[in-house]
N, C-alpha and C. Protein backbone atom coordinates (compact mmCIF):
# COMPACT_ATOMS: atom_id res chain seq x y z
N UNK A 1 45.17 22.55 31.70
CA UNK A 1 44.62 21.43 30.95
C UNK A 1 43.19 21.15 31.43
N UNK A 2 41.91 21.02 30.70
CA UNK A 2 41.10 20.90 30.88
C UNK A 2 40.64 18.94 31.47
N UNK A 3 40.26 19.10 31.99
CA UNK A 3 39.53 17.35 32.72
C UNK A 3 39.03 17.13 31.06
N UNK A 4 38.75 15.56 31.31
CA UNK A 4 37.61 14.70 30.05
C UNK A 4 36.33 15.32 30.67
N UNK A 5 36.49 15.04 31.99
CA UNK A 5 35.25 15.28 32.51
C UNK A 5 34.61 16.66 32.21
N UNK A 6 35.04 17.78 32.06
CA UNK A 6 34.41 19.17 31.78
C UNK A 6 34.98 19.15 30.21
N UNK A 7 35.78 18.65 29.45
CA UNK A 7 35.59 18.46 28.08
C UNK A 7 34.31 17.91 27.48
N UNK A 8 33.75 16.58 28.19
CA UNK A 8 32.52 16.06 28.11
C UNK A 8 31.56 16.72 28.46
N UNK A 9 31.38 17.58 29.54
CA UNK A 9 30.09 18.74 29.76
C UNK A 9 30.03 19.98 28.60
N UNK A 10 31.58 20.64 28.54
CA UNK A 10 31.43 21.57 27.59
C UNK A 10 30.73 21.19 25.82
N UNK A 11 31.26 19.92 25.55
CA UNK A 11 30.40 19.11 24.22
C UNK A 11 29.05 19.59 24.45
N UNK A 12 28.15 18.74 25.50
CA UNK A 12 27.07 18.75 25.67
C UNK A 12 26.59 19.96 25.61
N UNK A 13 27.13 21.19 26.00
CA UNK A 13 26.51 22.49 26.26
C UNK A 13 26.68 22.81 25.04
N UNK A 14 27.26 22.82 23.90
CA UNK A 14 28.01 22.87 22.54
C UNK A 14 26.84 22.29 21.64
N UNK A 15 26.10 20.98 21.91
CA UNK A 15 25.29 20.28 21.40
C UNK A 15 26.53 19.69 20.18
N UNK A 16 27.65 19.66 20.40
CA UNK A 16 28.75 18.90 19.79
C UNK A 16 28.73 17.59 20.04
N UNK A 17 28.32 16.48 18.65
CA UNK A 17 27.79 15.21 18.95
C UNK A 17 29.41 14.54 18.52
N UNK A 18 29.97 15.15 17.42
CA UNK A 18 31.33 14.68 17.33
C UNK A 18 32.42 15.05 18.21
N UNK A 19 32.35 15.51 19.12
CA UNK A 19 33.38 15.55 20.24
C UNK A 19 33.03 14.26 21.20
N UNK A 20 31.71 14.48 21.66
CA UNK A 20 31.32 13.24 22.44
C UNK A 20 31.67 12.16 22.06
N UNK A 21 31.49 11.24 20.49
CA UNK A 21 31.85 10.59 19.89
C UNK A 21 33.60 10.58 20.41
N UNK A 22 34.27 11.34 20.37
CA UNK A 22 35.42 10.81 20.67
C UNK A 22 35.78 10.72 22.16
N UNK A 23 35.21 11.76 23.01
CA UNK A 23 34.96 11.96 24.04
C UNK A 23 34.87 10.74 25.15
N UNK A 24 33.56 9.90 24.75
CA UNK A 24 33.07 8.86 25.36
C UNK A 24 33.85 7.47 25.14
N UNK A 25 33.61 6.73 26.09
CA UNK A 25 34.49 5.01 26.17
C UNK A 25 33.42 4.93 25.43
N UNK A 26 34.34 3.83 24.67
CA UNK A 26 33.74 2.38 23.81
C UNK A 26 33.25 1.27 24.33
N UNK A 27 33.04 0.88 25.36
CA UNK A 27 33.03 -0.02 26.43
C UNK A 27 32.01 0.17 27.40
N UNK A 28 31.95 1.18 27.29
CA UNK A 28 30.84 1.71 28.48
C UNK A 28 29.45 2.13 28.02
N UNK A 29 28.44 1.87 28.72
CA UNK A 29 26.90 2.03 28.84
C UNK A 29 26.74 3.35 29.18
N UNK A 30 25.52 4.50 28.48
CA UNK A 30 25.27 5.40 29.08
C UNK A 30 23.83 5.47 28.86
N UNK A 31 23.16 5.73 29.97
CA UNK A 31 21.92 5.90 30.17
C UNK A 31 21.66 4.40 29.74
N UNK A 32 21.93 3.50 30.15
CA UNK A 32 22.34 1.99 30.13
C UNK A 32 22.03 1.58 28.71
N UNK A 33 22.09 2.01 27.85
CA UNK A 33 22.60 1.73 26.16
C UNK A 33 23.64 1.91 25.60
N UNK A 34 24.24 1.14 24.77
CA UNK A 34 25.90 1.18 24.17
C UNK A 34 26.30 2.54 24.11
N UNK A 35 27.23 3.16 23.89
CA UNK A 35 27.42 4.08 23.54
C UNK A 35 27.04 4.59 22.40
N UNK A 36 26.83 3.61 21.12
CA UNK A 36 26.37 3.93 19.89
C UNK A 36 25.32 4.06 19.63
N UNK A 37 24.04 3.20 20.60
CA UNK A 37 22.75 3.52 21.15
C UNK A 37 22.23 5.21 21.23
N UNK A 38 23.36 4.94 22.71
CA UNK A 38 23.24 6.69 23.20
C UNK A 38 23.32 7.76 21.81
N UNK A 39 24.81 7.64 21.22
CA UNK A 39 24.81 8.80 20.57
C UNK A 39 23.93 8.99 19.51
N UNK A 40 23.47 7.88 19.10
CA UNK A 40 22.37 7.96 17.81
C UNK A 40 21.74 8.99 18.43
N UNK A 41 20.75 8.64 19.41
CA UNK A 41 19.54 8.94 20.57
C UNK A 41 19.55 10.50 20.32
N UNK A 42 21.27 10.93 20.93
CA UNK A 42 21.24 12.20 21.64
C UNK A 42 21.82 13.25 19.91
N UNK A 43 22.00 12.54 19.05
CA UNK A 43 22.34 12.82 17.81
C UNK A 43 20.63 13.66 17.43
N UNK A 44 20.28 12.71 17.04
CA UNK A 44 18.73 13.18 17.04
C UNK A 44 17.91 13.87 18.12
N UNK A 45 18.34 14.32 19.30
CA UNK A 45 18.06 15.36 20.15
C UNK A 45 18.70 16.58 19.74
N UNK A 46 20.00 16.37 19.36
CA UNK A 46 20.34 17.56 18.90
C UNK A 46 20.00 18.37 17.65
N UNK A 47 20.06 17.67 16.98
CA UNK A 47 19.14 18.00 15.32
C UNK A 47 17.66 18.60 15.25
N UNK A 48 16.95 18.11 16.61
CA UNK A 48 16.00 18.80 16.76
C UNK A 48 15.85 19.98 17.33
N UNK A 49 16.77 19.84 18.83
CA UNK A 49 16.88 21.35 19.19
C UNK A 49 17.22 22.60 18.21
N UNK A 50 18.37 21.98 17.61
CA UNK A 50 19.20 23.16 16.98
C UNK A 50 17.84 23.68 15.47
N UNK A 51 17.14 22.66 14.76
CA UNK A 51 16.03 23.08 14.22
C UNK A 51 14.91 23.63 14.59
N UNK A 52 14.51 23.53 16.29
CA UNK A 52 13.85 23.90 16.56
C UNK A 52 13.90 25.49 17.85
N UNK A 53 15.21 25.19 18.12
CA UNK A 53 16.18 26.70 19.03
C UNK A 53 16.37 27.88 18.48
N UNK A 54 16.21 28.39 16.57
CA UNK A 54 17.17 28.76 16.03
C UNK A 54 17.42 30.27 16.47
N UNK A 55 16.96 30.30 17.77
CA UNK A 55 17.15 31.68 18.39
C UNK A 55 18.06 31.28 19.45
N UNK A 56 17.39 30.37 20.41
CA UNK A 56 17.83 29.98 22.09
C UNK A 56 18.41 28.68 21.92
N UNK A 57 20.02 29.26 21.50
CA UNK A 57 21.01 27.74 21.97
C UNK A 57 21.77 27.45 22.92
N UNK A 58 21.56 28.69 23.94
CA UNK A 58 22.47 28.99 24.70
C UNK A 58 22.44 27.89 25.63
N UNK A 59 22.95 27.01 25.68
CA UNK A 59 22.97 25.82 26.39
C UNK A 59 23.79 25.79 28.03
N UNK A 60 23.47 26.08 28.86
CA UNK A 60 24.17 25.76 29.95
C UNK A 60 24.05 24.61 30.85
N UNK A 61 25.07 23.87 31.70
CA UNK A 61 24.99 22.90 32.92
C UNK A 61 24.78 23.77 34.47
N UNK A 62 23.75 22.68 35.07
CA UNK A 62 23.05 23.55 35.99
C UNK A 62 24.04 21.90 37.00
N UNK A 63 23.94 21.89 37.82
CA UNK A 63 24.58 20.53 38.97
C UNK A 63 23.47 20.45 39.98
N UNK A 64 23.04 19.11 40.28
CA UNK A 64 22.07 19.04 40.98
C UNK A 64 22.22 17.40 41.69
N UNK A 65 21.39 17.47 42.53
CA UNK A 65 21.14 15.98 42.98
C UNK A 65 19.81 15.42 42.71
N UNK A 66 19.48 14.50 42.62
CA UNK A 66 18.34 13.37 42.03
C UNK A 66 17.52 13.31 43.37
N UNK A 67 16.67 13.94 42.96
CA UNK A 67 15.62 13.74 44.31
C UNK A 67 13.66 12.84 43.94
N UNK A 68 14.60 11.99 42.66
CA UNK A 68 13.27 10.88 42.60
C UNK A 68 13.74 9.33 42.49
N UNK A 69 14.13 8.92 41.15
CA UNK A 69 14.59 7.69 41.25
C UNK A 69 16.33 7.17 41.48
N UNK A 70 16.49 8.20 41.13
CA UNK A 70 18.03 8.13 41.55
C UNK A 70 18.28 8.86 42.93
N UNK A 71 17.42 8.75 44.06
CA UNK A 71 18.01 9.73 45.04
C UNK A 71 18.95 10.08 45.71
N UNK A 72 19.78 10.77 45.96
CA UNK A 72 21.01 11.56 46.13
C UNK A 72 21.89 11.20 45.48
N UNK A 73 21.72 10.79 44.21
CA UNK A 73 23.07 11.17 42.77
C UNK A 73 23.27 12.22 42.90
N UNK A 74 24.28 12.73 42.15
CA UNK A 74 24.71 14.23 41.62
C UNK A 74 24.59 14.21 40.04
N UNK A 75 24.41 14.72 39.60
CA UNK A 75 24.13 15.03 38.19
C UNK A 75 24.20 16.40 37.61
N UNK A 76 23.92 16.42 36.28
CA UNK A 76 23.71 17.51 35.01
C UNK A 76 22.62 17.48 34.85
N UNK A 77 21.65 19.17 34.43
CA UNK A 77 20.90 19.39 33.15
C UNK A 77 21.59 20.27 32.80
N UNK A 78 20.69 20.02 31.43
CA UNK A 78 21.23 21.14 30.75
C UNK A 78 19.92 22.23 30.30
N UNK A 79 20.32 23.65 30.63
CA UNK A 79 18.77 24.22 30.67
C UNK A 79 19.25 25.36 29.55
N UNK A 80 18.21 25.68 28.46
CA UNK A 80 18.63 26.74 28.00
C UNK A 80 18.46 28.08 27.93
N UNK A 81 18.76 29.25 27.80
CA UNK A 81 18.56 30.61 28.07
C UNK A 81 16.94 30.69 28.52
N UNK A 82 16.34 29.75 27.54
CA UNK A 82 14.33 30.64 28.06
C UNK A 82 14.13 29.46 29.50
N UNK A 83 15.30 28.88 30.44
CA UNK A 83 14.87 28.09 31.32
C UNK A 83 14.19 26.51 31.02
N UNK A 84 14.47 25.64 29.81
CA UNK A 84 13.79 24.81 29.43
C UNK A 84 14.81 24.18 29.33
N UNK A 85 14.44 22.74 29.57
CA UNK A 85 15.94 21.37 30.42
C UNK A 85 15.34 20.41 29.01
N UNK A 86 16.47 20.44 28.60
CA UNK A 86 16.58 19.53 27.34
C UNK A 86 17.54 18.41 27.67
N UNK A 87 17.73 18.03 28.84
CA UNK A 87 18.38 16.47 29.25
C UNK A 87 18.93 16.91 30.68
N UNK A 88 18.81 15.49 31.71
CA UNK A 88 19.44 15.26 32.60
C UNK A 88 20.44 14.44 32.89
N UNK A 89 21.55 13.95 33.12
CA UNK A 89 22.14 12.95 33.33
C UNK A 89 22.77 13.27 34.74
N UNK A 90 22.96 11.60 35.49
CA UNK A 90 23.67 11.62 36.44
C UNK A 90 24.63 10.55 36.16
């Protein structure tokens, strides 16, 4: 059985905005905006990548720690095949 938690990374690498949508609490803040905030946001990140990728979608999660304003979080990017980070979250 797969975690929420790597169900929720695999979305993101997917650029799957309707999984997240079900994926994510209703209740909860991300990137400290509603959730409906967020997904608009990252809705329209994706619409652009995927119009503007239409070669390089290969989306992968890289794990890292925050070494500016968040220092020593753990977190996600996500970088794609040509090495270019189209979001971070911790």
């Amino acid at each position: 059985m797969i975690s929420k938690k790597e169900q929720i990374l695999k979305a993101f690498e997917d650029l799957d905005i309707y999984s997240l949508a079900l994926l994510l609490n209703e209740n909860q803040t991300y990137q400290d905006v509603t959730k409906e905030i967020f997904l608009r946001n990252l809705k329209e990140l994706f619409v652009w990548i995927i119009g503007h990728e239409a070669i390089i979608t290969d989306f992968k999660r890289y794990s890292g720690v925050c070494s500016k304003c968040n220092e020593g979080l753990g977190g996600f990017s996500f970088i794609n095949s040509e090495k270019v980070c189209y979001g971070s979250f911790i």
